[in-house]
N, C-alpha and C. Protein backbone atom coordinates (compact mmCIF):
# COMPACT_ATOMS: atom_id res chain seq x y z
N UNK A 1 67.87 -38.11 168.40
CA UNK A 1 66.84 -37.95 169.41
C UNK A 1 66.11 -36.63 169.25
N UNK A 2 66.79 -35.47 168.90
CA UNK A 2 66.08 -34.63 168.69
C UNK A 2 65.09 -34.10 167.60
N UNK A 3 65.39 -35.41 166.54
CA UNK A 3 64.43 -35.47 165.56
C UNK A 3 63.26 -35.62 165.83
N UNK A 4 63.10 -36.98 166.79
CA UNK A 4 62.27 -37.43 167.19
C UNK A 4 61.38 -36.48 168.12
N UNK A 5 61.78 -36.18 168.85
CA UNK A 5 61.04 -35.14 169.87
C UNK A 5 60.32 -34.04 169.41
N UNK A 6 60.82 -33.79 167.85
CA UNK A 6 60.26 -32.59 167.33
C UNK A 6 59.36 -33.08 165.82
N UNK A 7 59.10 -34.54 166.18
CA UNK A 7 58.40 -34.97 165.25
C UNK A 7 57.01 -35.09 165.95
N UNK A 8 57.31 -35.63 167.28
CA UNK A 8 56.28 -36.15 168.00
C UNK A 8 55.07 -34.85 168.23
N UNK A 9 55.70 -33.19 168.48
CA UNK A 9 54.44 -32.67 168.73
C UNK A 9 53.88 -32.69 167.63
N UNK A 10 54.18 -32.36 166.60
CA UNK A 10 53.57 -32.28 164.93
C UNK A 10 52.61 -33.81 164.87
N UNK A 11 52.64 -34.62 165.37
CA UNK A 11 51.98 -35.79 165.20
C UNK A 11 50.90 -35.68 166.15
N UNK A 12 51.32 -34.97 167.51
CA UNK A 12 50.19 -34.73 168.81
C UNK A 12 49.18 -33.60 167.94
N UNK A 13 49.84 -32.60 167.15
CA UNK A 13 49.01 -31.58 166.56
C UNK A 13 48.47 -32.18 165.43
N UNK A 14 48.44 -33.21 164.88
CA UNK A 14 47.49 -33.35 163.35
C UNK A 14 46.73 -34.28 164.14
N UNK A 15 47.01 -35.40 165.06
CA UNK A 15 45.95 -35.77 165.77
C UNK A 15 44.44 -35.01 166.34
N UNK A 16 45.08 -34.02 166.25
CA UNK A 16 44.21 -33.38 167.53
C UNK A 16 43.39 -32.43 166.14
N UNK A 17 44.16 -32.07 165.17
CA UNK A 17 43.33 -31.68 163.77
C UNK A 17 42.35 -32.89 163.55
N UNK A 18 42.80 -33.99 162.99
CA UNK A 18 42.11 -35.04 162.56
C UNK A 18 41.27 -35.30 163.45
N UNK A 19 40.58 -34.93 165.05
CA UNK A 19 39.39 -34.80 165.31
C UNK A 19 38.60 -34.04 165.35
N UNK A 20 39.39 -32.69 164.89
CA UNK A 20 38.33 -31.92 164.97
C UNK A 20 37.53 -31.58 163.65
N UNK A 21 38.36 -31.98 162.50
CA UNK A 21 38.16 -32.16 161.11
C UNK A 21 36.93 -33.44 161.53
N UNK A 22 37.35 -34.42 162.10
CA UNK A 22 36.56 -35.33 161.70
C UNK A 22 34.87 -34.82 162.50
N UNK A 23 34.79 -34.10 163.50
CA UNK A 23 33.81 -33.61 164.32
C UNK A 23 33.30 -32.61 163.66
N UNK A 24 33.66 -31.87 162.93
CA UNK A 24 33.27 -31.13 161.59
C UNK A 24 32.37 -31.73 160.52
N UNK A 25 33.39 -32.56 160.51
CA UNK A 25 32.22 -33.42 159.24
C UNK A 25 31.25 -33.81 159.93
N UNK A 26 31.06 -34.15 161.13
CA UNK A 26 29.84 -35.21 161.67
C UNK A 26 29.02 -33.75 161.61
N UNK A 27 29.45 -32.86 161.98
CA UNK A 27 28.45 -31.82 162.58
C UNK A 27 27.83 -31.08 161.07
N UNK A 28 28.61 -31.29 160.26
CA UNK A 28 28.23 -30.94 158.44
C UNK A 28 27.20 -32.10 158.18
N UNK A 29 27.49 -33.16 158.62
CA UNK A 29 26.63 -34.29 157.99
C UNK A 29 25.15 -33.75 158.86
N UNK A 30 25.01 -33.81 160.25
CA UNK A 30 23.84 -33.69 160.81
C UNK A 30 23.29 -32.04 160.54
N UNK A 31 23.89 -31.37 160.09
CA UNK A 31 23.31 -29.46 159.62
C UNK A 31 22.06 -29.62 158.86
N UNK A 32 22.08 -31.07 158.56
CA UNK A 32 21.19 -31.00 156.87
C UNK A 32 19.94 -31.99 157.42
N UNK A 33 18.64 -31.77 157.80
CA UNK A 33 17.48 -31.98 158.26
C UNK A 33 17.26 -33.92 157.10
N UNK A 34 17.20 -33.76 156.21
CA UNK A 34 17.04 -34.99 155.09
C UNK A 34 18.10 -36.28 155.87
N UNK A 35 19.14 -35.76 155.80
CA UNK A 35 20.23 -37.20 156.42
C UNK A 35 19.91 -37.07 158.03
N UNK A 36 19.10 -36.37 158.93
CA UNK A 36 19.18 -36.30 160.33
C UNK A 36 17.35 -37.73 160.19
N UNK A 37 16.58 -37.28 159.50
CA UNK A 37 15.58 -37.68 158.99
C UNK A 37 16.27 -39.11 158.33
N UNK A 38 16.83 -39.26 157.68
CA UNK A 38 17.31 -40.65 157.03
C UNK A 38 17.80 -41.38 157.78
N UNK A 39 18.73 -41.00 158.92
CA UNK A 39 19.36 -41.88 159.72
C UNK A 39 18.26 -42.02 161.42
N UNK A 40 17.10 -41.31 161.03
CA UNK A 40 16.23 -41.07 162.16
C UNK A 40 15.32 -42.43 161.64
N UNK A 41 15.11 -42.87 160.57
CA UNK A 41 14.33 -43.45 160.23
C UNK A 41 14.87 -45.34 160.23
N UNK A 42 16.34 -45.29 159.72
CA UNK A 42 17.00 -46.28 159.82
C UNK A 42 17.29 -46.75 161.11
N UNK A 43 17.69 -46.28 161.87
CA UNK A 43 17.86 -46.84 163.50
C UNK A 43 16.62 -46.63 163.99
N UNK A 44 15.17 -46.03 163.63
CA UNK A 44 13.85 -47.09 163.87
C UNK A 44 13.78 -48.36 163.53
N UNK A 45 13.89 -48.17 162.58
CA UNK A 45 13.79 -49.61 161.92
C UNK A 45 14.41 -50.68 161.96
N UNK A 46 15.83 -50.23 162.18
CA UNK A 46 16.82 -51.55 162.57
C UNK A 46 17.01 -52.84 162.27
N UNK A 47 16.79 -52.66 160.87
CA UNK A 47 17.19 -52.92 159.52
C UNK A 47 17.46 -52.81 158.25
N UNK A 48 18.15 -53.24 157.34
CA UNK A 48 18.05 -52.02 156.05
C UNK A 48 16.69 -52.34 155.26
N UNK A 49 16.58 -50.59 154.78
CA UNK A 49 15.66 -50.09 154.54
C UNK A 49 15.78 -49.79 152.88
N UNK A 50 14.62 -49.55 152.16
CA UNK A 50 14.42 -49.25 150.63
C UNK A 50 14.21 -47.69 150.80
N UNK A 51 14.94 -47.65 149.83
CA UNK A 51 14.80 -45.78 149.35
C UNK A 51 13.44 -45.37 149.39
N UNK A 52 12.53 -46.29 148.80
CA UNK A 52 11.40 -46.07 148.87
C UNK A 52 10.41 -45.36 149.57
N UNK A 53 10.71 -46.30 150.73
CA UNK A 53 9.74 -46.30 152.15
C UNK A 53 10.61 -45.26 152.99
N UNK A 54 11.68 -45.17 152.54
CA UNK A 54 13.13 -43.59 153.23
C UNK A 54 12.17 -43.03 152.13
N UNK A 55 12.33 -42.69 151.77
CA UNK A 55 11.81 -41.07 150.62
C UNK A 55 10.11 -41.07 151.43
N UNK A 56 9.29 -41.96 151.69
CA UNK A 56 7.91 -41.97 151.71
C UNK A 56 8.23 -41.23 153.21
N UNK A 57 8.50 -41.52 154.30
CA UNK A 57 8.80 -41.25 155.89
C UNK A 57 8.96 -40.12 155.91
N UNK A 58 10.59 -39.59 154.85
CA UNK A 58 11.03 -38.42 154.81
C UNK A 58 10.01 -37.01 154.70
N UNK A 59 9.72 -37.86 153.35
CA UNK A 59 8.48 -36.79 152.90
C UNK A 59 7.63 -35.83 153.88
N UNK A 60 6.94 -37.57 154.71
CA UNK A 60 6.26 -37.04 154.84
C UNK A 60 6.10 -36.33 156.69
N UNK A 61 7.49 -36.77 156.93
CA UNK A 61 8.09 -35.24 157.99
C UNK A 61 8.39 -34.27 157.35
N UNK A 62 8.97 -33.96 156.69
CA UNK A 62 8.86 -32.69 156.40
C UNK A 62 7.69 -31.87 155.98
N UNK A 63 6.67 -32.38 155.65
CA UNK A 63 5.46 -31.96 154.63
C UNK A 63 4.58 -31.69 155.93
N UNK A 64 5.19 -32.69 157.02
CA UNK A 64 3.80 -32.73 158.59
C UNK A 64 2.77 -33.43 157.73
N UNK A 65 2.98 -34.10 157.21
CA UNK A 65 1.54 -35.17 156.66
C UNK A 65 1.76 -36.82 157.23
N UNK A 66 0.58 -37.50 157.03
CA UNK A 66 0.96 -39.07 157.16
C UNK A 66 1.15 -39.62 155.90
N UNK A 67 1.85 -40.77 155.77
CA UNK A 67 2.65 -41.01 154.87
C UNK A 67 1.62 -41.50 153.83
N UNK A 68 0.45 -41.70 154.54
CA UNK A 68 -0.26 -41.91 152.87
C UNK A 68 -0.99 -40.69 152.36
N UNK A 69 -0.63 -39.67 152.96
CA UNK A 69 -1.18 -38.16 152.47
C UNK A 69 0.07 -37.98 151.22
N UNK A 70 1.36 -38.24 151.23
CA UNK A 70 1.71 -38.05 150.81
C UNK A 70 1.73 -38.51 148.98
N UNK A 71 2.26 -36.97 147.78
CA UNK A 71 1.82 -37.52 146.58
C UNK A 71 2.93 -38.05 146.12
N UNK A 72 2.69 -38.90 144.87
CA UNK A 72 4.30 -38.55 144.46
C UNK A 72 4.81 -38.05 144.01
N UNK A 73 4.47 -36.74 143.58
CA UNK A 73 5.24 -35.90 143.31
C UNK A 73 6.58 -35.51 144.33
N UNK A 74 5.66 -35.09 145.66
CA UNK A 74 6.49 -34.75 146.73
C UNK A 74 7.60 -35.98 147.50
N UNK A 75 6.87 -37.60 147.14
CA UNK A 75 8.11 -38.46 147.08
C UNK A 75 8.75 -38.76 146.27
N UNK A 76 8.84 -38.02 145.10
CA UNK A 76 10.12 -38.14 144.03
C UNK A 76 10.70 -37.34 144.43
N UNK A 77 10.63 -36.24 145.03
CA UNK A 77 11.30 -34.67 145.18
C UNK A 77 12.30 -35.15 146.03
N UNK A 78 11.84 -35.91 147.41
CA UNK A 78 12.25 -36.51 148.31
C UNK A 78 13.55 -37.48 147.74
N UNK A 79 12.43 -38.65 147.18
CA UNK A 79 13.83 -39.37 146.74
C UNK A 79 14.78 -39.18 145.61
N UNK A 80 14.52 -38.34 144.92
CA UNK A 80 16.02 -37.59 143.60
C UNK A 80 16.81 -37.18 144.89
N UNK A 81 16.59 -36.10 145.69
CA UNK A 81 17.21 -35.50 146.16
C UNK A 81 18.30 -36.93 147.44
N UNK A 82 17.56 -37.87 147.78
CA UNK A 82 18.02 -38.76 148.85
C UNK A 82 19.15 -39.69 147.77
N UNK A 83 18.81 -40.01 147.17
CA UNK A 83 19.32 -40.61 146.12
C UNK A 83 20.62 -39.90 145.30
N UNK A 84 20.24 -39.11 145.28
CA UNK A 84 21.44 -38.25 144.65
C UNK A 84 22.33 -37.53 144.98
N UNK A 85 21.79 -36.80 146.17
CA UNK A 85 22.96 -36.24 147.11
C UNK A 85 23.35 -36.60 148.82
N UNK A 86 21.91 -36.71 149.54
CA UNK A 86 22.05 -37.25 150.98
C UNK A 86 22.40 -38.48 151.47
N UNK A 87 22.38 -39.35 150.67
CA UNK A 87 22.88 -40.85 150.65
C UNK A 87 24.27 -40.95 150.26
N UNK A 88 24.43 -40.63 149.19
CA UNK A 88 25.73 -40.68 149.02
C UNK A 88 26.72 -40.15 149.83
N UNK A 89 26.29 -38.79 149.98
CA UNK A 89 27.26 -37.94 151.41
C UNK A 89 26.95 -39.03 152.67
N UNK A 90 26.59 -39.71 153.11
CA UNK A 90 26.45 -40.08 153.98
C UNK A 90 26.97 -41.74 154.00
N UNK A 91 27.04 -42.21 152.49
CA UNK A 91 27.75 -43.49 152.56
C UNK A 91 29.30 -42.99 152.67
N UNK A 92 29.77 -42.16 151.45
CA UNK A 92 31.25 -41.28 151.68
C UNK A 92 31.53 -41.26 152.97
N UNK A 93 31.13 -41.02 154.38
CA UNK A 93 31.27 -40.59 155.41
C UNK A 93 31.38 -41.48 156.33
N UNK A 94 30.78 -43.11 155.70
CA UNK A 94 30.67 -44.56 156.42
C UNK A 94 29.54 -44.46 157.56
N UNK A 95 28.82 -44.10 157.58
CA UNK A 95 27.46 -43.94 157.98
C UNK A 95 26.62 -44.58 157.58
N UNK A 96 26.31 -44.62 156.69
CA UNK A 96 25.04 -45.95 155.79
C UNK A 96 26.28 -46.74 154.61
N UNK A 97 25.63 -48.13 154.24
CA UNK A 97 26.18 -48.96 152.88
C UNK A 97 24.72 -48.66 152.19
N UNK A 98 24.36 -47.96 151.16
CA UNK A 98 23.57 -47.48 149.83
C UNK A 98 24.32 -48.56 148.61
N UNK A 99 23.11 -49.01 148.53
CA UNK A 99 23.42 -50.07 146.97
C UNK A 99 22.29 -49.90 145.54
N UNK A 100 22.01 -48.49 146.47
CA UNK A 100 20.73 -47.85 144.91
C UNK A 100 19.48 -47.90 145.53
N UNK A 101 19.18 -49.19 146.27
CA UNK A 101 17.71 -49.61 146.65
C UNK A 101 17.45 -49.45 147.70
N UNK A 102 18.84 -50.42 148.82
CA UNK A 102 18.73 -50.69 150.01
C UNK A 102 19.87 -49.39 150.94
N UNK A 103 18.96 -49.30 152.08
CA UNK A 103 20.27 -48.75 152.80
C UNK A 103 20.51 -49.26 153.99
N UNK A 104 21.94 -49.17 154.94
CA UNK A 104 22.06 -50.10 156.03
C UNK A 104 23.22 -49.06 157.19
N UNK A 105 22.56 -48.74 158.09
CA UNK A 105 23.15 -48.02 159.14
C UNK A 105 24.38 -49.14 159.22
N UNK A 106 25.71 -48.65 158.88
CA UNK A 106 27.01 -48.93 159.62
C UNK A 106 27.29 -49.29 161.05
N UNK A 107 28.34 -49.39 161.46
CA UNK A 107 28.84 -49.11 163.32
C UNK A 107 28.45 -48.04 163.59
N UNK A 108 29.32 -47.44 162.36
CA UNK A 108 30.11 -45.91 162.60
C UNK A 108 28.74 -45.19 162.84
N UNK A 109 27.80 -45.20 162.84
CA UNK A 109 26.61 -44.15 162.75
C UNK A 109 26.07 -44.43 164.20
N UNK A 110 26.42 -45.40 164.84
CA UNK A 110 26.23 -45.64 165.99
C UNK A 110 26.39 -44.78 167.27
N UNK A 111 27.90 -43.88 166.51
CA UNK A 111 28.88 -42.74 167.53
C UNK A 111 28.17 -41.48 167.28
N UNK A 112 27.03 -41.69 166.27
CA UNK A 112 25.92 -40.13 166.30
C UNK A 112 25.70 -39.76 167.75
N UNK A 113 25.18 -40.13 168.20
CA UNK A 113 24.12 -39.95 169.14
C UNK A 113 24.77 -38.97 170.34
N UNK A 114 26.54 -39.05 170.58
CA UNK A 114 27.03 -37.98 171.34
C UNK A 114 27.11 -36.61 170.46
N UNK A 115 26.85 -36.42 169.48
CA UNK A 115 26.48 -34.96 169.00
C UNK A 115 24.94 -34.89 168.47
N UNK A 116 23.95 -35.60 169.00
CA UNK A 116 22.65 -35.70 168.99
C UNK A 116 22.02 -35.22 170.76
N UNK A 117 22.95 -33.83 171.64
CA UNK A 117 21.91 -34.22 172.41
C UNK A 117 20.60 -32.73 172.44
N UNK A 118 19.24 -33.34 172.17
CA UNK A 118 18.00 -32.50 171.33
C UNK A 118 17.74 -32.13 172.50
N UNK A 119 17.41 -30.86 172.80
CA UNK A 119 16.85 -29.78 174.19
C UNK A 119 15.51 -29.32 173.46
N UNK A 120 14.64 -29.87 174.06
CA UNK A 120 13.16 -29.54 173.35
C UNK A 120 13.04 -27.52 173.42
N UNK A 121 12.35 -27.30 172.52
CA UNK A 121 12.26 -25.69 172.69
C UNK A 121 11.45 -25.17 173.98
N UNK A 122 10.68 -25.61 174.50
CA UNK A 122 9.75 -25.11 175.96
C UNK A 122 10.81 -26.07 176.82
N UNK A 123 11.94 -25.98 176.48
CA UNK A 123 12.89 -26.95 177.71
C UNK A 123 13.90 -26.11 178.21
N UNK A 124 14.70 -26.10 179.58
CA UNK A 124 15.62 -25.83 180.23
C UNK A 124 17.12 -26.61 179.60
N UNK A 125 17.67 -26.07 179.20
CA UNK A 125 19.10 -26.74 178.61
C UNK A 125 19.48 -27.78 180.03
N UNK A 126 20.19 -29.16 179.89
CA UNK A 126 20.30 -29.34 181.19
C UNK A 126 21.53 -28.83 182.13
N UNK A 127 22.64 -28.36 181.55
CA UNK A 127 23.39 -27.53 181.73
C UNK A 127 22.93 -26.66 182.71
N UNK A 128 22.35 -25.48 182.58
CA UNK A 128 21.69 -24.40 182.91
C UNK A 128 20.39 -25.31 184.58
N UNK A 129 20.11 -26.20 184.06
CA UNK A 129 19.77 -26.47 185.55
C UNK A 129 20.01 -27.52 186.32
N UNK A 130 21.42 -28.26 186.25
CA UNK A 130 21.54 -28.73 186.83
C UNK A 130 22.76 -27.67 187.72
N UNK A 131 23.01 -26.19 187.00
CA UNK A 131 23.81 -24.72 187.60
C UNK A 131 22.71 -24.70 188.49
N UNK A 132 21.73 -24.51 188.81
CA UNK A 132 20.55 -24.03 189.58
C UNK A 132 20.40 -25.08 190.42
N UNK A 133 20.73 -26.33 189.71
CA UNK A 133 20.31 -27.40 191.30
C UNK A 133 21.44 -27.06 192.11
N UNK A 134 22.34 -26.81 191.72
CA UNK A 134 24.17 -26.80 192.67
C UNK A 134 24.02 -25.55 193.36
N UNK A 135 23.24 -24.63 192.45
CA UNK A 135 23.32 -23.21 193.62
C UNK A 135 22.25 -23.42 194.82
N UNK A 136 21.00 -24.07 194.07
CA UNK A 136 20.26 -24.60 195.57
C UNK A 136 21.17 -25.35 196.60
N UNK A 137 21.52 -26.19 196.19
CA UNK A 137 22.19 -27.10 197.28
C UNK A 137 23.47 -26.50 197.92
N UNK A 138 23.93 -25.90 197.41
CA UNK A 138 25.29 -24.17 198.02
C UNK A 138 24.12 -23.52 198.94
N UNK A 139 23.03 -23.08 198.76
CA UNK A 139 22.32 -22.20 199.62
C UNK A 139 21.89 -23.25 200.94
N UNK A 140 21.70 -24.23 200.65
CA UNK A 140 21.35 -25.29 201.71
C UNK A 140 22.44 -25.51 203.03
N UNK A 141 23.27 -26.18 202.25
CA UNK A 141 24.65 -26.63 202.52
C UNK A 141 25.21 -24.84 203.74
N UNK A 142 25.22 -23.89 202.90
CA UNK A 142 25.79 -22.79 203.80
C UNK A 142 25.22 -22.18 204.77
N UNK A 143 23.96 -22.35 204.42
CA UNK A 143 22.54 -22.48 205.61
C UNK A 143 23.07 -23.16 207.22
N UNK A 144 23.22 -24.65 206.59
CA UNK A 144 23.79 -25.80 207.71
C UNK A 144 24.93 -25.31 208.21
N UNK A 145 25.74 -24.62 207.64
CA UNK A 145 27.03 -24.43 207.67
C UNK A 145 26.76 -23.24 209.04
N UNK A 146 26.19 -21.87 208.86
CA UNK A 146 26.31 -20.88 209.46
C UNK A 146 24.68 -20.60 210.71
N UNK A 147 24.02 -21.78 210.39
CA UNK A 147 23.33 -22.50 211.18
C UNK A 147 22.09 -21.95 211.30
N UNK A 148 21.40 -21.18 210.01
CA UNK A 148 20.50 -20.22 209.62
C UNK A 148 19.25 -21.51 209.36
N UNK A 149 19.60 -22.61 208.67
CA UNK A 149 18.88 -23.35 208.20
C UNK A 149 18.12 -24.43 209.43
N UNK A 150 16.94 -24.71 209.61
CA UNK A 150 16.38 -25.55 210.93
C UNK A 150 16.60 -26.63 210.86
N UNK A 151 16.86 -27.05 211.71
CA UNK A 151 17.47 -28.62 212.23
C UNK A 151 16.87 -28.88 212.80
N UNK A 152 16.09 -28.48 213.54
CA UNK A 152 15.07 -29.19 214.29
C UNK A 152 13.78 -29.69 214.04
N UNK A 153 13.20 -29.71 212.93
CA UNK A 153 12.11 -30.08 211.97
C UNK A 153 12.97 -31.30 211.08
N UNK A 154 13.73 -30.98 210.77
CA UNK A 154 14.96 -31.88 209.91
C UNK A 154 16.00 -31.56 210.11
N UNK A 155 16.96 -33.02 210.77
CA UNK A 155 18.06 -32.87 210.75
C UNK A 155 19.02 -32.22 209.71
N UNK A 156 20.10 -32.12 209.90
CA UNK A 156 21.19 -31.80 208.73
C UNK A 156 21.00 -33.12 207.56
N UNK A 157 21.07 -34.43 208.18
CA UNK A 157 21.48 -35.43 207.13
C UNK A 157 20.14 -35.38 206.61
N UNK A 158 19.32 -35.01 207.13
CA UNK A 158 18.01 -34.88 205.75
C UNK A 158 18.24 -34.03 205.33
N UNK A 159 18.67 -32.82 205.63
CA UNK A 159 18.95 -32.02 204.45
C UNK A 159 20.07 -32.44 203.24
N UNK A 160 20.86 -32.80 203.34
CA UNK A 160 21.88 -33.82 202.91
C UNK A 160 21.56 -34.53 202.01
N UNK A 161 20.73 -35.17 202.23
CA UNK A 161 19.75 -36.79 201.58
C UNK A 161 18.90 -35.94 200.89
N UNK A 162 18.18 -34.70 201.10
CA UNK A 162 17.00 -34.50 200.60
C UNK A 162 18.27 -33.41 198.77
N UNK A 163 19.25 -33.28 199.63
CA UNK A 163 20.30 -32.34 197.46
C UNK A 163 20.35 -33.78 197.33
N UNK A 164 21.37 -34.50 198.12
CA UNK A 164 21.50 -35.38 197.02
C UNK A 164 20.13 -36.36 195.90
N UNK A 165 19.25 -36.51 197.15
CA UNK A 165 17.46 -37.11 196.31
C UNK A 165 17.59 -36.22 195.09
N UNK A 166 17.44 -34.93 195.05
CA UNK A 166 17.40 -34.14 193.89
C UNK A 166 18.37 -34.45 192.89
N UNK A 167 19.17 -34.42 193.13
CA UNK A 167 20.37 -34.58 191.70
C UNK A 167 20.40 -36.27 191.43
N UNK A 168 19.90 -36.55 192.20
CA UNK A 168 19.58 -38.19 191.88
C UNK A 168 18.65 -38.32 191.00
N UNK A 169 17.35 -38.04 190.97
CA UNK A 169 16.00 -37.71 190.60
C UNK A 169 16.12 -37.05 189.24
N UNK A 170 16.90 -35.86 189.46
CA UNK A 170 17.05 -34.95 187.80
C UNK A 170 18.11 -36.17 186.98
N UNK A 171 18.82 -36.58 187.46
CA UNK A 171 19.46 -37.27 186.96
C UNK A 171 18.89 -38.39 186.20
N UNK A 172 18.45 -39.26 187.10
CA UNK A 172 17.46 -40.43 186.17
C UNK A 172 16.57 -39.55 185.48
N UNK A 173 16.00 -38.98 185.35
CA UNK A 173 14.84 -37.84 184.74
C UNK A 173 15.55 -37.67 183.21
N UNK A 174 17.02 -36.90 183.51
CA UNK A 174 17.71 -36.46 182.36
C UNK A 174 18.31 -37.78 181.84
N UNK A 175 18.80 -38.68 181.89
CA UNK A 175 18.82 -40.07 181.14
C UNK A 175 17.69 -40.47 180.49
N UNK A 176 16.65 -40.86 181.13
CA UNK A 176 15.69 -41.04 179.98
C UNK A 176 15.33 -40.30 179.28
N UNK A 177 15.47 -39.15 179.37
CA UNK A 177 14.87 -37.82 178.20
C UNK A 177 15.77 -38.07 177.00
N UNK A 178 16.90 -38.36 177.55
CA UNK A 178 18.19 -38.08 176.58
C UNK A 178 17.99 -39.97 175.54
N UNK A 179 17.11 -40.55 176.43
CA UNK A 179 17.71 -41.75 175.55
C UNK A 179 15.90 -41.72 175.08
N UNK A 180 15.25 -41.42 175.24
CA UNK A 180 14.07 -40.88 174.02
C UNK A 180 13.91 -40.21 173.33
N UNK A 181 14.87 -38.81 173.21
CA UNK A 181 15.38 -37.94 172.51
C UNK A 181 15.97 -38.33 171.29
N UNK A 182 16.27 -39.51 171.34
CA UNK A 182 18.09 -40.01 170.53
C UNK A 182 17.16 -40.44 169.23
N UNK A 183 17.65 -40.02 168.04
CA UNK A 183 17.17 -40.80 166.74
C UNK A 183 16.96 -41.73 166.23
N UNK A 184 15.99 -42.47 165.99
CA UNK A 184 15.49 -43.57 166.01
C UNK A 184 14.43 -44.16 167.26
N UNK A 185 14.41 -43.15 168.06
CA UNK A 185 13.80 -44.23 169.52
C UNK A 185 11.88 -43.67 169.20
N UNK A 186 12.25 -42.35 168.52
CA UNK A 186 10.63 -41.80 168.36
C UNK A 186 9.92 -42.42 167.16
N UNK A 187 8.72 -41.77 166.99
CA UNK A 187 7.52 -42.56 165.71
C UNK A 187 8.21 -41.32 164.76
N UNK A 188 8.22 -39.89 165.08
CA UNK A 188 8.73 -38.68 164.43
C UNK A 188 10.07 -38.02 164.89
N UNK A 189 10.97 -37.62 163.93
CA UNK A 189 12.28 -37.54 164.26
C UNK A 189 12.29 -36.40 165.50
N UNK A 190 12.90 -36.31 166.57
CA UNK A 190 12.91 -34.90 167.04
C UNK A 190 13.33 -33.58 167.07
């Protein structure tokens, strides 16, 4: 019995390695703009796709051109490089099936999207304000509490109704941001 017991944390501890190893890799796979762009382009499309028309897309986000601006020079550059190193790292990883020509988003690429969440740069992290909606509604709430806040223009339960309306409101607000945000849902990756 006491084997056992002292096998079991060593098994609780490589578990708990083997996700964070594995959350490593996801976060190594998405570091690299080309496979965030490749798999941005495949779950548009939502079906498999030719290297081709992946190298032509790629291109021509990165370049900020439209895809028929693009030369080929700059879509060979694109596709050696997709072809040779970003595809492959990314089939290795079970993320796409690559058969040279075609490529085909997996399940597994499906579980992106919880380390995909994109905070536009002129944006408020939502973290950071949904801290600011809770301290409003603490200033409200202790208002009612110590009886500073008017009740007689509005009851308490509208005040009540009117935090919770808010965190209701940011809430649906921050769901759809987050599920237009997500790769694949835009014309350009975000």
């Amino acid at each position: 019995m006491a084997t056992t017991s002292e096998s079991q944390p060593a098994k609780t501890g490589s578990a708990g390695n083997d996700t964070q190893s594995q959350e490593g890799e996801i976060f190594d796979l998405l570091s690299n703009q080309r496979r965030r762009y490749a798999i941005h382009y495949c779950k548009r499309e939502g079906e498999p796709v030719t290297l081709g028309d992946l190298a032509e897309h790629v291109a021509a986000w990165e370049l900020e051109k439209n895809v028929e601006a693009i030369t080929s020079a700059e879509r060979k550059r694109v596709y050696t490089s997709l072809q040779q190193t970003h595809l492959p790292t990314l089939e290795r990883s079970d993320m796409i099936e690559f058969d040279d020509r075609t490529i085909e988003l997996t399940d597994e690429a499906a579980e992106l999207d919880v380390y995909l969440d994109v905070v536009p740069a002129d944006s408020v992290p939502w973290a950071t304000y949904y801290l600011g909606l809770a301290a409003v509604g603490s200033v409200v709430m202790a208002g009612l509490w110590l009886e500073v806040v008017p009740t007689e223009t509005v009851p308490e339960l509208g005040w009540s109704t009117l935090v919770f309306a808010l965190f209701t409101v940011s809430a649906i607000v921050h769901v759809v941001q987050n599920r237009r945000m997500r790769l694949g849902e835009m014309e350009r990756p975000p």
